[in-house]
Protein backbone atom coordinates (compact mmCIF):
# COMPACT_ATOMS: atom_id res chain seq x y z
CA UNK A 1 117.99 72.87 75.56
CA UNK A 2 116.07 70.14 77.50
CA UNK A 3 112.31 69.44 76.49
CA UNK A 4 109.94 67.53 79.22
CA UNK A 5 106.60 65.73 77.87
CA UNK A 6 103.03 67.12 78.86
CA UNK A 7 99.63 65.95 77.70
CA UNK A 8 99.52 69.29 75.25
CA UNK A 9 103.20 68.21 73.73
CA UNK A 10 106.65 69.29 74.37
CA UNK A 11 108.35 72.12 76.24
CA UNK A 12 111.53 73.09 76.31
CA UNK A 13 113.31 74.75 78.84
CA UNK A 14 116.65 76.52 80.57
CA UNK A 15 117.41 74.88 84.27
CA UNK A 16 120.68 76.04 85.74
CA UNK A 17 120.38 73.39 88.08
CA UNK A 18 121.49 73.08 91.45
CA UNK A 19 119.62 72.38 94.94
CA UNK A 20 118.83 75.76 95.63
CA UNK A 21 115.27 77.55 96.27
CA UNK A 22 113.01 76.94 92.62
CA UNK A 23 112.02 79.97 90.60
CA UNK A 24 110.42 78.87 87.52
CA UNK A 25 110.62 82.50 85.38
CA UNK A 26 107.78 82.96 82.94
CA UNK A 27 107.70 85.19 79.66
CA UNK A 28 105.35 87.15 77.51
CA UNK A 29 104.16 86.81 73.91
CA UNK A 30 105.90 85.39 71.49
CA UNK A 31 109.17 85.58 74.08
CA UNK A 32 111.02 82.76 75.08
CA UNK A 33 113.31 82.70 78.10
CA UNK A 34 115.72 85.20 76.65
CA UNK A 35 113.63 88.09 78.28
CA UNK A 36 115.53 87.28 81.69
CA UNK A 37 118.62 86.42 80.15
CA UNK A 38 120.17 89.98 82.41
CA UNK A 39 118.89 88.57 85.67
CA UNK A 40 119.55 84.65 85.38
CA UNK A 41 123.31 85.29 86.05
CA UNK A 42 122.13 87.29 89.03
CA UNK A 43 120.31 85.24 90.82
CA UNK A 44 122.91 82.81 92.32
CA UNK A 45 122.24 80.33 95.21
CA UNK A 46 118.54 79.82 93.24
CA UNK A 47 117.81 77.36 90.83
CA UNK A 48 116.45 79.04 87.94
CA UNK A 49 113.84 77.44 85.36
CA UNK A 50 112.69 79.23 82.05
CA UNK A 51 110.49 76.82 79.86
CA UNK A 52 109.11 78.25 76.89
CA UNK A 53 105.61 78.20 77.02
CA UNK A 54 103.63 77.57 73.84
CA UNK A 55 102.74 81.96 73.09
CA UNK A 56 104.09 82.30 69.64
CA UNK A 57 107.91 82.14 70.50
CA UNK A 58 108.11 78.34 70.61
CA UNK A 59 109.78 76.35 68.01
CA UNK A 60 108.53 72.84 69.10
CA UNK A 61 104.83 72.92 67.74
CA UNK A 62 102.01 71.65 70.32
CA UNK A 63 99.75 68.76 69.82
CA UNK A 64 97.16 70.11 67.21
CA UNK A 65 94.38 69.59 69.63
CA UNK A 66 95.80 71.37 72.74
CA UNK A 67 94.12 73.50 74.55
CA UNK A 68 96.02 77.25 73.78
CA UNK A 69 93.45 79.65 75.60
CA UNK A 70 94.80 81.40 78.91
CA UNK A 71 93.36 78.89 80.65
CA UNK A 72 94.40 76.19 78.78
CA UNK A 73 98.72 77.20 78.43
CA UNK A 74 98.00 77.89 82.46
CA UNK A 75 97.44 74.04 82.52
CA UNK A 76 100.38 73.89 80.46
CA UNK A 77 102.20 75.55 82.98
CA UNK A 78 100.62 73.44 85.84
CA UNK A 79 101.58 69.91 83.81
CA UNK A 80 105.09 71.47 83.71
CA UNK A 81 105.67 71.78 87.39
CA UNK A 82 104.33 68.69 87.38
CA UNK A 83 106.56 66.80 85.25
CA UNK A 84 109.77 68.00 86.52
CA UNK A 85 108.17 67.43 90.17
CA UNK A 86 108.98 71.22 91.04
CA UNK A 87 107.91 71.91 94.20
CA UNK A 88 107.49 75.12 96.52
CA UNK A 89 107.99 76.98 93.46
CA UNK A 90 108.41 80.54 93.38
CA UNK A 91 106.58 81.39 90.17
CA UNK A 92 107.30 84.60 88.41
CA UNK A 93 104.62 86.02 85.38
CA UNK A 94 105.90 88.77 83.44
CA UNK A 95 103.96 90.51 80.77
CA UNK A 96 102.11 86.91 80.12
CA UNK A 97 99.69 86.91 83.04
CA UNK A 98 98.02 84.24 83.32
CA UNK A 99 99.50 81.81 85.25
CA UNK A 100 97.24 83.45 87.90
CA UNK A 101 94.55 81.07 86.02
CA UNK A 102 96.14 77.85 87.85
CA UNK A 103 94.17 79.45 91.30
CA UNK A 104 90.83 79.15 89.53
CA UNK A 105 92.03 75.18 88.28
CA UNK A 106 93.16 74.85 92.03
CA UNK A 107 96.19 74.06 90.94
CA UNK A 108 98.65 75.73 93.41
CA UNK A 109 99.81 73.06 95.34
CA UNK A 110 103.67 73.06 93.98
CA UNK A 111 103.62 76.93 94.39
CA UNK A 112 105.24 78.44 97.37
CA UNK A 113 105.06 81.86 96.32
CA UNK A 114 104.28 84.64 93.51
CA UNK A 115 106.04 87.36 91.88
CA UNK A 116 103.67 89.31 89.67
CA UNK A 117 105.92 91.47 87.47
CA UNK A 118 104.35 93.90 85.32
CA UNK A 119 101.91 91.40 84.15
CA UNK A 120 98.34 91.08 82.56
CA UNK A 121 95.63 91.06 85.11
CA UNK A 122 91.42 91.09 85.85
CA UNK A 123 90.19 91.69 82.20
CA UNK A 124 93.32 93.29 80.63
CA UNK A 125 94.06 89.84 78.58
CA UNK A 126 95.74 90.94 76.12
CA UNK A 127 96.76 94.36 76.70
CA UNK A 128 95.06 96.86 74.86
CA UNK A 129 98.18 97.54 72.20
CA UNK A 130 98.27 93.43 71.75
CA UNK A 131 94.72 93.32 70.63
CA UNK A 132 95.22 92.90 67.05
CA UNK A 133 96.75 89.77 67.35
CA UNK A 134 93.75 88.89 68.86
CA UNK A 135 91.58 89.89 66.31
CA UNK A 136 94.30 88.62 63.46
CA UNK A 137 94.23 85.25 65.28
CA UNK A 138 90.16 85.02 64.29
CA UNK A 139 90.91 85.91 61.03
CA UNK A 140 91.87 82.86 58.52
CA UNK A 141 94.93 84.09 57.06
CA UNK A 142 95.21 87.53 58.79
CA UNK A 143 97.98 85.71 61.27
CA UNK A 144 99.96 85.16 58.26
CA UNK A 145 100.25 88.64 56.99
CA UNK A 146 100.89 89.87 60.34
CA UNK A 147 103.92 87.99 60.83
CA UNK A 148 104.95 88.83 57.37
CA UNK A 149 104.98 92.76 58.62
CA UNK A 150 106.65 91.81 61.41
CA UNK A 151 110.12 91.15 59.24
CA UNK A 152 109.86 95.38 58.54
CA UNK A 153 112.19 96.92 61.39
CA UNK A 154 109.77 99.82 61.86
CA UNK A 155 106.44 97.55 62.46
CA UNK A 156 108.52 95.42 65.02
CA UNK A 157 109.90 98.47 67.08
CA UNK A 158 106.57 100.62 66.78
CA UNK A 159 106.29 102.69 69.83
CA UNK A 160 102.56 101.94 69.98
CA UNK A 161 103.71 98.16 70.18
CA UNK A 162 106.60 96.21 71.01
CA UNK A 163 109.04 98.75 70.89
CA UNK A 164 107.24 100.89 73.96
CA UNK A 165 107.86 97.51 76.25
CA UNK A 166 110.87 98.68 77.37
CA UNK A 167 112.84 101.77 78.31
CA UNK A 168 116.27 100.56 77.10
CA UNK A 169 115.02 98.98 74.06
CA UNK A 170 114.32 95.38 72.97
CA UNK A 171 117.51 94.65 70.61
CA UNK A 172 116.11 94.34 67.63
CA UNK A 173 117.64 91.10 66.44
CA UNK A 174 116.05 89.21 69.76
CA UNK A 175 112.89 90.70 68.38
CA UNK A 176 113.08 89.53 65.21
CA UNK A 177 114.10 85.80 66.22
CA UNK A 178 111.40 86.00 68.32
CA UNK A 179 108.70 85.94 65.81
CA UNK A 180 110.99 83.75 63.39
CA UNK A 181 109.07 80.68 64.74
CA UNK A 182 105.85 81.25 63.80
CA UNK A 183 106.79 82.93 60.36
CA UNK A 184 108.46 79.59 59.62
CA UNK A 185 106.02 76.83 60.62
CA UNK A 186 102.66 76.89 60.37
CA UNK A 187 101.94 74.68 62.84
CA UNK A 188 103.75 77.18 65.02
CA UNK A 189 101.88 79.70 63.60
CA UNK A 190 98.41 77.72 64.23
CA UNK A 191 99.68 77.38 68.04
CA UNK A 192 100.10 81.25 68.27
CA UNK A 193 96.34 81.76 66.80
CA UNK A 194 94.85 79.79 68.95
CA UNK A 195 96.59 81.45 71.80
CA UNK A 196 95.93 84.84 70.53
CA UNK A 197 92.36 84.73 70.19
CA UNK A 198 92.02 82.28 73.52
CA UNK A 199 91.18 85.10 75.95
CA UNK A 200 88.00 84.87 77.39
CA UNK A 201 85.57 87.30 77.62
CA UNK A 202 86.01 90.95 79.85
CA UNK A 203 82.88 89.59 82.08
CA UNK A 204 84.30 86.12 82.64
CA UNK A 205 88.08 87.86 83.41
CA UNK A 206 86.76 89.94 85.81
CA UNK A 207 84.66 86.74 87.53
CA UNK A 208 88.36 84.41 87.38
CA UNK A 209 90.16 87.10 88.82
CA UNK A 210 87.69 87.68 91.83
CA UNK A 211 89.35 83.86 93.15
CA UNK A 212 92.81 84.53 93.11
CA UNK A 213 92.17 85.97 96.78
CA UNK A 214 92.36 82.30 97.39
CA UNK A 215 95.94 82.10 97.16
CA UNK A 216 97.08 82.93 100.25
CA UNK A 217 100.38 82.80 99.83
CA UNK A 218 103.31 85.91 99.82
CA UNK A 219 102.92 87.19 96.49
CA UNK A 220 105.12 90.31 95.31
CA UNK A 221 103.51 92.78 93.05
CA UNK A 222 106.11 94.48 91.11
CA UNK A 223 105.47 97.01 89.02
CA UNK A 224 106.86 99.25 86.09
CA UNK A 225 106.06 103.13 86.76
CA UNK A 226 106.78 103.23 82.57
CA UNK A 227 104.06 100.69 81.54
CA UNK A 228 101.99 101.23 78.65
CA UNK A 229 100.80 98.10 78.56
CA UNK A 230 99.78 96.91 82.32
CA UNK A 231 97.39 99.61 83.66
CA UNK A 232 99.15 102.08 86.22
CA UNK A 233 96.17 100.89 88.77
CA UNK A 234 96.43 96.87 88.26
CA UNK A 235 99.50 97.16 90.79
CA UNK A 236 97.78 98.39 93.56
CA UNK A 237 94.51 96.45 93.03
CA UNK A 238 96.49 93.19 92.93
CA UNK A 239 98.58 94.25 96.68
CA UNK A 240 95.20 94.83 97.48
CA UNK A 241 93.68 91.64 96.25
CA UNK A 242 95.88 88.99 97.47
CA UNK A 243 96.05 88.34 101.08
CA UNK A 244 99.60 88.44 101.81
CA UNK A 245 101.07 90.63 99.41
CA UNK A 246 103.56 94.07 99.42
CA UNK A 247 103.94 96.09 95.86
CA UNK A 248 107.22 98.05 94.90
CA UNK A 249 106.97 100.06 92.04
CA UNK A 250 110.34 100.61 89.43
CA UNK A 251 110.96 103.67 87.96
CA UNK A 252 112.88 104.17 84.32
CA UNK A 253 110.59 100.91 83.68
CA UNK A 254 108.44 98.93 81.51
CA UNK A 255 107.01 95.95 80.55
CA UNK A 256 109.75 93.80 80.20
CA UNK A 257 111.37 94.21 83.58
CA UNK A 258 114.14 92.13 83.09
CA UNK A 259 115.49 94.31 80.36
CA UNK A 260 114.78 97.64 82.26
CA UNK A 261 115.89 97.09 85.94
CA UNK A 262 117.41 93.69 85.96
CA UNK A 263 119.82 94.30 89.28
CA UNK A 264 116.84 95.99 90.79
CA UNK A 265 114.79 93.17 89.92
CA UNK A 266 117.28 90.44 90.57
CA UNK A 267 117.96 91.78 94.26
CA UNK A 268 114.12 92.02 94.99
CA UNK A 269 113.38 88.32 93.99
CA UNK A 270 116.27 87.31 96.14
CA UNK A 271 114.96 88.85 99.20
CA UNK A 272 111.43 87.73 98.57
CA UNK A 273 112.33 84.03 98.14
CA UNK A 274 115.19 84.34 100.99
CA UNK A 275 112.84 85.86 103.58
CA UNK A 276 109.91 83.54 102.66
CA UNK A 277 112.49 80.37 102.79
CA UNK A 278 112.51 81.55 106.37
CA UNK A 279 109.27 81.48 106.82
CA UNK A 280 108.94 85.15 107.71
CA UNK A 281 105.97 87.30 107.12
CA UNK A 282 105.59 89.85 104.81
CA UNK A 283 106.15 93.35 106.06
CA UNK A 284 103.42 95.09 105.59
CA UNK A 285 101.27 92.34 104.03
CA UNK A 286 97.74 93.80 102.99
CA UNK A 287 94.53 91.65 102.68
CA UNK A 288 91.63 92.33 100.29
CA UNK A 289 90.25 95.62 100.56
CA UNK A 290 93.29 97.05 102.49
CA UNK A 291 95.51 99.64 101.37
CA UNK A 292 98.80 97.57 99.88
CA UNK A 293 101.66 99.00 101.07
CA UNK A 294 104.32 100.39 98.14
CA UNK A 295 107.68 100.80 97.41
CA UNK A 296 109.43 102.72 94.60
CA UNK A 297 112.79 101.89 93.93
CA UNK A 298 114.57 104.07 91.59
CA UNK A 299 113.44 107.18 93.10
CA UNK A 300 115.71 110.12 95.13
């Protein structure tokens, strides 16, 4: 797997290449680009990009004085683009929400579009099921023994946890890997900490997310009708937030979209890049304070 240099250290990162239409496809905590591994073979014509963002999954340790709060892996995300020179990117957050946070760093210039799958929004950083590793992250040694639970089957499928991110399942062996990182390096381990217990405050949230009506943009809300982590409401109030935005709602979904409804999913970014590569508006767009317009697919 490739790695590209950024001021915080390396990231590595799928590309299948290509001179299609960019989506860079972002993952949640401690995933790596795996979680889209059903919809990358679906999205031909597009040149897909999944780096691995520094949220516990990573195996390349970051420098030990980056900057691992939401804001800070957003600028991570920012020097990314960046250093491949990505450009009219259609950016896609899933479960990790906060590339949102490169609005408030005014740092959307290589981003065409948005797709905001199922995500974390206004002050739900981290979900409410996640917040232990919050708290174990300001706890010296408490990461540790979290991890170490993490290796029992039944703590890594709980259905108050991980195992309630998606409908069909996360297999458990991609689970496990997933956390193998930080179990084996402490340096890893030190990265997910810091990351963990970098969310700012539920006053401060709420005061970031009033500027992401600033990006004005086509944005797709997409959202997962079986979410118990992303609150049923944060759909609509994003449609509604964003200026030029439309929200379809998937049924026999959760979290992890790409695991749930990846055909569904697949076929709705192509049409959202496709029809924006034309230059054509959104149908139904909605602007702050309107009523955003909604779409379930998976229903009779």
């Amino acid at each position: 797997m490739p790695t590209v240099e950024v001021p915080a250290g390396s990231v590595s990162y799928g590309d299948t290449g290509g001179d299609g239409p960019v989506v860079v496809l972002c993952h949640g905590v401690p995933m790596d680009g795996r979680c889209w591994r059903k919809v990358v073979p679906l999205l031909s014509g597009l040149r897909v990009i999944t780096p691995t963002l520094p949220l516990g999954g990573h195996r390349i340790a970051m420098r030990a004085d980056a900057d691992l709060t939401q804001q800070g892996v957003a600028g991570i995300l920012g020097d990314f683009l960046d250093a491949l020179d990505l450009r009219d990117v259609t950016l896609v957050l899933n479960d990790w929400g906060g590339g949102q946070f490169l609005i408030n760093a005014g740092r959307t210039e290589r981003i065409g579009r948005m797709v905001l799958a199922a995500c974390e929004a206004f002050d739900n950083f981290p979900p409410k099921p996640a917040r232990v590793l919050a708290v174990a992250g300001r706890v010296p040694g408490a990461f540790w023994v979290l991890l170490q639970a993490m290796r029992l089957r039944p703590v890594r499928q709980m259905r108050g946890g991980y195992g309630a991110m998606a409908v069909a399942g996360i297999p458990d062996d991609l689970l496990r890997d997933w956390f193998t990182p930080a179990r084996r390096d402490r340096r890893v381990r030190r990265d997910f900490a810091k990351f963990a217990a970098g969310a700012p405050p539920r006053r401060r949230l709420l005061e970031l997310s009033r500027r992401w009506r600033e990006f004005d943009r086509p944005v797709l809300v997409v959202w997962a009708a079986q979410d118990a982590m992303m609150p049923a409401d944060h759909g609509p109030r994003l449609a509604a937030l964003y200026p030029d935005a439309r929200l379809v709602v998937l049924e026999e979904c959760a979290t992890l979209i790409g695991e749930d409804q990846p055909e569904k999913f697949a076929a709705l970014l192509t049409g959202f890049v496709a029809s924006a590569d034309r230059s054509e508006p959104m149908s139904d767009g909605v602007g702050p304070g309107d009523a955003p317009s909604q779409d379930r697919a998976g229903e009779p």
